[in-house]
Protein backbone atom coordinates (compact mmCIF):
# COMPACT_ATOMS: atom_id res chain seq x y z
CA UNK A 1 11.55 -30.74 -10.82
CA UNK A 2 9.78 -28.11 -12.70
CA UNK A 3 6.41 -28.84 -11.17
CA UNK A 4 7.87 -29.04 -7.83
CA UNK A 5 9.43 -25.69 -7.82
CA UNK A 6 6.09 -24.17 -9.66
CA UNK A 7 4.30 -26.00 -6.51
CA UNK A 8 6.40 -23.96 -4.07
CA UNK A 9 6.25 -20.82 -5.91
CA UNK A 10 2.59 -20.50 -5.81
CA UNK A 11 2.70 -21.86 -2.22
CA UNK A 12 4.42 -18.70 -1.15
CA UNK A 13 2.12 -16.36 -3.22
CA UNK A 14 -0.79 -18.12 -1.56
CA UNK A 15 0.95 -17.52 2.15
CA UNK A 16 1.35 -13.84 1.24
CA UNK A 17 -1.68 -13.52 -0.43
CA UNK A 18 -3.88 -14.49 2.66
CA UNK A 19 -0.95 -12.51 4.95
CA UNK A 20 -2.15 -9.24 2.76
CA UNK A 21 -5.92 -10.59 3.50
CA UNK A 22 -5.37 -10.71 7.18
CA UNK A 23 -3.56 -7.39 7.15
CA UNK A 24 -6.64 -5.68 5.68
CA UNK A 25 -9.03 -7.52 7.79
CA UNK A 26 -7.53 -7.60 11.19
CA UNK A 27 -7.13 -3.54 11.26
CA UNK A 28 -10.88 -3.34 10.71
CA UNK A 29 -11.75 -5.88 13.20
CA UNK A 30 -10.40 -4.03 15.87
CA UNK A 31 -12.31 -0.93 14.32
CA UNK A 32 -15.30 -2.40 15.28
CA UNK A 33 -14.00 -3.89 18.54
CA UNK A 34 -14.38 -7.31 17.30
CA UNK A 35 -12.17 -9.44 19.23
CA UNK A 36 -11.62 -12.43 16.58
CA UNK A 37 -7.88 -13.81 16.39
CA UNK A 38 -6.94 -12.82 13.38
CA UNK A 39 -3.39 -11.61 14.77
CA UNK A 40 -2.85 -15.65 15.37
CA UNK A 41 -2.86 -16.05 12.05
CA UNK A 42 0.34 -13.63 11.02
CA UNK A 43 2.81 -16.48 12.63
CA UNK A 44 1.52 -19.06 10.72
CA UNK A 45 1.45 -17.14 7.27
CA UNK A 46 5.08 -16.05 7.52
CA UNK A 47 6.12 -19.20 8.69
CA UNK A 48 4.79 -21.27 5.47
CA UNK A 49 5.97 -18.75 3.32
CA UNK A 50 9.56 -19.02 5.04
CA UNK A 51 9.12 -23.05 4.45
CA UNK A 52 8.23 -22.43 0.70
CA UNK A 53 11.80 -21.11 0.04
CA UNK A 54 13.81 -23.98 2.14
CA UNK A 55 14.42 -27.49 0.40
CA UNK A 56 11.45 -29.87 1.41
CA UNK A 57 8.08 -29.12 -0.10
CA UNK A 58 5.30 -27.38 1.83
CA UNK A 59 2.22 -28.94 2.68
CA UNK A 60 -0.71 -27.18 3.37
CA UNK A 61 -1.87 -29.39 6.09
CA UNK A 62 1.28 -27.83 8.07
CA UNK A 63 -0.71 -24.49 7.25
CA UNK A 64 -3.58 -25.92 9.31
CA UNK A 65 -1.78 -27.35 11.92
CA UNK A 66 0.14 -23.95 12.83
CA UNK A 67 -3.06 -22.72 12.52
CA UNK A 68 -5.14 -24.29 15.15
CA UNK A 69 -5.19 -21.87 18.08
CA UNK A 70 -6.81 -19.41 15.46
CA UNK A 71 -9.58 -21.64 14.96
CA UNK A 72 -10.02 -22.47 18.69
CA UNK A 73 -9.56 -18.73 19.80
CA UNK A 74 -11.68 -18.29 17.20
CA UNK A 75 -14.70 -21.16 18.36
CA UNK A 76 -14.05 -19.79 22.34
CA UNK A 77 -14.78 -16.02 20.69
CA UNK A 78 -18.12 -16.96 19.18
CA UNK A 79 -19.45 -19.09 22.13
CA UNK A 80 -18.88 -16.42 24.79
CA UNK A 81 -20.61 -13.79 21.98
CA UNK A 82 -23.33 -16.00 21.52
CA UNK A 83 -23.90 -15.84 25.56
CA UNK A 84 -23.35 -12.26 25.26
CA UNK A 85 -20.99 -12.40 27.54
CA UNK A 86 -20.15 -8.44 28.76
CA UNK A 87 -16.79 -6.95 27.75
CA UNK A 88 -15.70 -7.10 31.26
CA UNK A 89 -15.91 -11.01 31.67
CA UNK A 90 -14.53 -11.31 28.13
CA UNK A 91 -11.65 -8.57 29.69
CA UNK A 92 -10.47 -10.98 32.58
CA UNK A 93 -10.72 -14.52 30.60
CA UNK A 94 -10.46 -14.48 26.29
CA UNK A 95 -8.80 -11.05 25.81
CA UNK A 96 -6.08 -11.82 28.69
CA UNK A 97 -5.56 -15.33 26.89
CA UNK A 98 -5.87 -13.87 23.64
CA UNK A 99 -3.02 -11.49 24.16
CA UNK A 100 -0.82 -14.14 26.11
CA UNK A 101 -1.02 -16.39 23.35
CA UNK A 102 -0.59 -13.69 20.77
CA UNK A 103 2.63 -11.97 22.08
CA UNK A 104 3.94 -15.49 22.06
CA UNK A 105 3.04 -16.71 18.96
CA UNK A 106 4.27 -13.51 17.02
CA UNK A 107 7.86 -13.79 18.85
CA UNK A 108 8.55 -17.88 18.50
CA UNK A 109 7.61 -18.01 14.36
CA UNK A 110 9.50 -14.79 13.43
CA UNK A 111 12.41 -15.91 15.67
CA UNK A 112 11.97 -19.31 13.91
CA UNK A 113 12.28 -17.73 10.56
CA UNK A 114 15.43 -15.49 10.82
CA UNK A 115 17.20 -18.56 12.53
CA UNK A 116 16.28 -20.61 9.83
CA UNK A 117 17.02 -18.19 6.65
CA UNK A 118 19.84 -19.31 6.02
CA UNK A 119 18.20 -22.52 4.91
CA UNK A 120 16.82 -21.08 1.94
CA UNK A 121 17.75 -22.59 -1.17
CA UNK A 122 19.42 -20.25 -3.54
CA UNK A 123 18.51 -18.65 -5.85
CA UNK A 124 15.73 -16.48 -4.22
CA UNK A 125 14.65 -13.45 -5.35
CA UNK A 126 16.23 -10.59 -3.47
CA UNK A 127 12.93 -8.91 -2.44
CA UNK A 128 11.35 -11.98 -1.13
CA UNK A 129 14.23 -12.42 1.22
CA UNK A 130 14.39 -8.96 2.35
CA UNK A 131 10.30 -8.81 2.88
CA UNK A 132 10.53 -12.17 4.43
CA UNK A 133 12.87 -11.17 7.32
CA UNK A 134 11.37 -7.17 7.25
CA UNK A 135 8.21 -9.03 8.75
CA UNK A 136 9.60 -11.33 10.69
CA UNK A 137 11.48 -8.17 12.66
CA UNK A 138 7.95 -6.19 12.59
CA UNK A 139 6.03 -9.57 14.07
CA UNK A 140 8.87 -9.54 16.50
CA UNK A 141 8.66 -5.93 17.88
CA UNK A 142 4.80 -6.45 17.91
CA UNK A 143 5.25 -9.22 20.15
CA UNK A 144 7.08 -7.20 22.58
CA UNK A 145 4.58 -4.21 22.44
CA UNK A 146 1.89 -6.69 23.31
CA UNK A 147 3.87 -7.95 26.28
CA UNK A 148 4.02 -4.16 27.30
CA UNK A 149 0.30 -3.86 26.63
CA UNK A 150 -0.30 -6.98 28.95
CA UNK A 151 1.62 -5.17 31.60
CA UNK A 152 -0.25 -1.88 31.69
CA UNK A 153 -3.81 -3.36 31.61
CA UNK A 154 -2.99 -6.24 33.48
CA UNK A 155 0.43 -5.45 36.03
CA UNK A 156 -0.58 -1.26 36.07
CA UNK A 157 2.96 -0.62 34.76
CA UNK A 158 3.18 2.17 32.73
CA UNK A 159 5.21 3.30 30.05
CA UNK A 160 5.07 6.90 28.15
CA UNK A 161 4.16 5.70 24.72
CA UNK A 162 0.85 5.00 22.85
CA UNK A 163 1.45 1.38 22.83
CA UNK A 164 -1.77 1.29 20.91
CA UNK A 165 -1.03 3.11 17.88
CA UNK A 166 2.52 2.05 17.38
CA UNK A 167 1.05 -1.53 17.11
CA UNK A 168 -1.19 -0.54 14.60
CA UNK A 169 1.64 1.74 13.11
CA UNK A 170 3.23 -1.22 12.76
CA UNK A 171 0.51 -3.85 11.42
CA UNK A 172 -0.09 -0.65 8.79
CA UNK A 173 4.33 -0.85 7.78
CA UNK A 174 3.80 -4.70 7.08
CA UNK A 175 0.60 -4.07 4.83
CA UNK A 176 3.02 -1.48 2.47
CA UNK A 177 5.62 -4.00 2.52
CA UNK A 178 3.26 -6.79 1.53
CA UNK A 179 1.52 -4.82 -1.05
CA UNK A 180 4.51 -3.62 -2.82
CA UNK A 181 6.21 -7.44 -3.08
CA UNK A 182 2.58 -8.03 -4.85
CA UNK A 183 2.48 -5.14 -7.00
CA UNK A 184 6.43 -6.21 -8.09
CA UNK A 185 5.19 -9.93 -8.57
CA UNK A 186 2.12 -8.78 -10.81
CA UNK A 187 4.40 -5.99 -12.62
CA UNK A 188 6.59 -8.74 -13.57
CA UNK A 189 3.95 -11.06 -15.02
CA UNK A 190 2.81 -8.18 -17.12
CA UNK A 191 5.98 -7.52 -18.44
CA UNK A 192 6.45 -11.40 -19.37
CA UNK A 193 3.22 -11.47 -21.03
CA UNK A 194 3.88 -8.46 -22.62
CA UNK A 195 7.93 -9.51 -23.84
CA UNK A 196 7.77 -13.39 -23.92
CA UNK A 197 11.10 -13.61 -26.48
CA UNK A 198 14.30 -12.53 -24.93
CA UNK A 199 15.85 -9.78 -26.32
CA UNK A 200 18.68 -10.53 -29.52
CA UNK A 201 20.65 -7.86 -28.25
CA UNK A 202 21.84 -9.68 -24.90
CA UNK A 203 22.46 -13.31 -24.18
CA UNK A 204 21.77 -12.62 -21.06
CA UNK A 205 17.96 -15.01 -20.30
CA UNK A 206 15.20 -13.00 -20.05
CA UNK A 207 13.78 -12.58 -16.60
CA UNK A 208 12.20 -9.98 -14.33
CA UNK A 209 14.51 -8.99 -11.64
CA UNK A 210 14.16 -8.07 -8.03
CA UNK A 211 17.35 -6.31 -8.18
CA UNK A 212 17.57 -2.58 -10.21
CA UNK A 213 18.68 -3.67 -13.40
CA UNK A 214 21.76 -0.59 -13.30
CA UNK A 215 22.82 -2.37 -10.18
CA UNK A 216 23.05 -6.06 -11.93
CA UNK A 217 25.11 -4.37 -14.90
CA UNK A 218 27.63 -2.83 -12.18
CA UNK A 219 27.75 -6.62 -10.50
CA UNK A 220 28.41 -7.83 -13.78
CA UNK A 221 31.26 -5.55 -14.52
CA UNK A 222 32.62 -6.42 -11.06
CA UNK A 223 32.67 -9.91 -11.73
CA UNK A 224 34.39 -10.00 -15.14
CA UNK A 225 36.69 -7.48 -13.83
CA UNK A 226 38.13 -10.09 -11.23
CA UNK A 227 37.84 -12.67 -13.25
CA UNK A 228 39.58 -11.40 -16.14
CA UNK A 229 41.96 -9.10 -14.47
CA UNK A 230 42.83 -10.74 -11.61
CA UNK A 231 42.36 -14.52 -13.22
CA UNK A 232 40.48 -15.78 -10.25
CA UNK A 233 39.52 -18.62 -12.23
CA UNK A 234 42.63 -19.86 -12.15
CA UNK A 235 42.24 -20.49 -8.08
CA UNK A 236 40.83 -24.18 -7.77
CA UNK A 237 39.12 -23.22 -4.48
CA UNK A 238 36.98 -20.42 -6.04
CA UNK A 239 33.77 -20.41 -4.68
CA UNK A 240 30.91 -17.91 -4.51
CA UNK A 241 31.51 -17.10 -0.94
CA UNK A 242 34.77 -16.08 -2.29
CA UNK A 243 33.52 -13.83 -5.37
CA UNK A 244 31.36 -12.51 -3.19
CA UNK A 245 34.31 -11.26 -0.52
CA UNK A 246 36.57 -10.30 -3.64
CA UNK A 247 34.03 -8.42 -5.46
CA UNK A 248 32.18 -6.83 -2.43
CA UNK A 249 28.77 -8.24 -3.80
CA UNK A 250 26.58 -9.82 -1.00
CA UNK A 251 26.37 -13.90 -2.08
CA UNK A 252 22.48 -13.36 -2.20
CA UNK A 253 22.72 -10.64 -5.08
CA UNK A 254 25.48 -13.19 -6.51
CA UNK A 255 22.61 -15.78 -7.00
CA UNK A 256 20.14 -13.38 -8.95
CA UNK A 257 22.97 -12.14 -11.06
CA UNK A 258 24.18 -15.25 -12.39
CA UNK A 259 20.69 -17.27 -12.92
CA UNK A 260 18.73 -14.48 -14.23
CA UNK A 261 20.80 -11.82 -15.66
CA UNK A 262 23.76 -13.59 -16.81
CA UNK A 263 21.48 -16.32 -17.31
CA UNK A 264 23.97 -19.48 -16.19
CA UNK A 265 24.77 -20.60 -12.84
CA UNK A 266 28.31 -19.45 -10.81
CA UNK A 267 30.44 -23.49 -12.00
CA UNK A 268 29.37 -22.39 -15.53
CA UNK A 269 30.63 -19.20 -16.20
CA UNK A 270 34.32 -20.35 -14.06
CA UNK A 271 34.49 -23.30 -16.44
CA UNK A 272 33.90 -20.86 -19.66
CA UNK A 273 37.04 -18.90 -18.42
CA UNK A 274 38.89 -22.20 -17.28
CA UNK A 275 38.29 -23.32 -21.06
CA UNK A 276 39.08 -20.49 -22.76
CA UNK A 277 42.37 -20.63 -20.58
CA UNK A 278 43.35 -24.19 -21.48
CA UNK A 279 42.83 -23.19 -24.95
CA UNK A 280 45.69 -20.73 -25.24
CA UNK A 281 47.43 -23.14 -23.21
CA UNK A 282 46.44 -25.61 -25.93
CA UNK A 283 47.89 -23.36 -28.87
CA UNK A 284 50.87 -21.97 -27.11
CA UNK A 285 52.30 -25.24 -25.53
CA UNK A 286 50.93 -28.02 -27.27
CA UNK A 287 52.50 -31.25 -26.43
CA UNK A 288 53.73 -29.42 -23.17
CA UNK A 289 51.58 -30.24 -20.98
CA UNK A 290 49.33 -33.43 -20.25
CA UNK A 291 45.57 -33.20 -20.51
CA UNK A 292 46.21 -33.42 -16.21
CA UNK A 293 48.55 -30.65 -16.43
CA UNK A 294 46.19 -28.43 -18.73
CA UNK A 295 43.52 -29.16 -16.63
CA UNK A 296 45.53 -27.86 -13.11
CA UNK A 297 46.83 -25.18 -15.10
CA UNK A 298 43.95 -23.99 -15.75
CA UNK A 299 42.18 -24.23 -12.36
CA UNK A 300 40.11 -27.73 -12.57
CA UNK A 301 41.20 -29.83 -9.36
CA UNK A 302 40.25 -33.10 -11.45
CA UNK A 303 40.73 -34.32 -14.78
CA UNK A 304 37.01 -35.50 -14.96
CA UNK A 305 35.40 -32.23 -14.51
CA UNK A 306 38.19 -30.85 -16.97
CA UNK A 307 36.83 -33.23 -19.67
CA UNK A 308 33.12 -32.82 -19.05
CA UNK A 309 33.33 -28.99 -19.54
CA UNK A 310 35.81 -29.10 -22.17
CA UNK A 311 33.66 -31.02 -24.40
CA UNK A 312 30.42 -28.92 -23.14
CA UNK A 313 32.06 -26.04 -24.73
CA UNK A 314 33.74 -26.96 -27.44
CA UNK A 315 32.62 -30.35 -28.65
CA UNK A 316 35.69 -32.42 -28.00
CA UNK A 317 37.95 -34.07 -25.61
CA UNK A 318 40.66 -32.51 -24.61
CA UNK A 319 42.82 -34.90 -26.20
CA UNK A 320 40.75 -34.96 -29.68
CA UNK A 321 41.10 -31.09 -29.78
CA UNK A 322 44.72 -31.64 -29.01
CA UNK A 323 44.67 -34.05 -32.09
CA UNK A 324 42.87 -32.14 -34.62
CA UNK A 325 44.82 -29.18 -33.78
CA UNK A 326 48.41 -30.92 -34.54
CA UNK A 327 47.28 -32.42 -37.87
């Protein structure tokens, strides 16, 4: 399991690494009015990265598939620049295919992506998710621009903005987004290298978060607040989706709270509150209740999941603690 999530981690640091590649390279192709198809590549790059952070394991041979009308744009390029073919014949056949192609690949994998988001198996790091879809909504308005490129050179509509320059406005905005998830991701190794013990003074685990840390303390007051205050616990049908509408926390922050800064997962912390409930049930009614009662009473909807937490926490069965209490 461990090697399998390792194996998509780096898969989506190699996608963005080569999507920060292409973003430096592609700008200064078109400086020197090289026409290779780099932009084909941008589709592609996102889209692995997006499949890195869903449930089935990426395979880099789907990289090369996806990637296939780069290398044939790319073979087409070099045989009409071998033939030194002028930029006027290249004009009415590769650029006007180029661009077609282009516009189209750079809507369908973006649309692709935000479609399938909600896919993407939790937890994931808040600033992967929100670079993820910041792309795919820049690859997406490129796409369009493109299409409004196409129809000025090609249809002589015109339109009162510097197509041009936005684009490469744009490509610019996705290189500072890129670079900063990078400088975040190497920041945090740093900081791991450099702290490797968690700290004694929290039980929270020690990880590097994508969220302010401030912001995580102010979730984590939220949450304890409702649980404690308003015993949500006690609801059987209390689910994340539900914490999330209570506390006004969006679910995906919900995810990096628990597993990194509380360090245990949403069931765990509800069945530490359901425990500690059933035992002051425990010493204020006793013999009250049956071990099916404690466990409804306390917001279990089953007697077997009541048992398997009780004894995670405290050692026992329910009915052993009741035992060794009444002696």
């Amino acid at each position: 399991m461990i090697k399998r999530v390792l194996y998509k981690e780096n898969s989506f640091l190699e996608s963005i690494f080569l999507l920060l590649l292409v973003l430096v390279l592609h700008p200064l192709a078109i400086g020197f009015s090289s026409g290779m198809p780099l932009a084909l590549l941008y589709g592609p790059l996102l889209y692995h990265a997006h499949l890195s952070l869903m449930r089935h394991r990426p395979n880099k041979n789907i990289l090369f598939f996806l990637s296939i009308p780069f290398f044939l744009f790319a073979i087409w390029y070099v045989y009409l620049k071998a033939r030194l073919t002028s930029f006027e014949e290249m004009q009415e056949s590769y650029h006007l295919v180029y661009f077609i192609v282009t516009a189209i690949s750079l809507f369908i994998f973006p649309a692709w992506v935000l479609i399938q988001k909600m896919k993407w198996v939790s937890p994931i790091s808040y600033l992967k998710s929100v670079m993820i879809q910041q792309l795919s909504l820049i690859f997406l308005t490129i796409s369009l621009f493109i299409a409004s490129l196409l129809m000025e050179e090609y249809w002589e509509l015109q339109f009162d903005v510097p197509i041009f320059y936005i684009i490469l406005m744009l490509l610019v905005l996705s290189f500072v987004i890129v670079l900063r998830y990078v400088y975040q991701e190497l920041a945090w190794e740093r900081q791991i290298v450099a702290n490797p013990e968690p700290s004694n003074e929290s039980s929270a685990v020690y990880m590097p978060y994508s969220l302010p840390a401030e912001l995580l303390k102010d979730y984590a007051k939220r949450v304890h607040h409702s649980l404690q205050e308003e015993k949500l616990y006690l609801r059987p049908d209390l689910s994340v989706e539900l914490l999330a509408q209570v506390t006004k926390i969006p679910r995906h922050h919900l995810s990096e709270l628990f597993n990194a800064y509380l360090g245990k997962g949403f069931y765990q912390l509800i069945a530490e509150y359901r425990i500690k409930n059933a035992l002051d049930l425990l010493r204020e009614k006793g013999d009250l209740l049956t071990i099916e009662g404690l466990a409804y009473e306390s917001g279990f909807n089953s007697k077997t999941s009541f048992n398997k937490y009780f004894k995670e926490i405290t050692g026992s069965l329910p009915s052993e603690f009741r035992k060794q209490q009444s002696v």
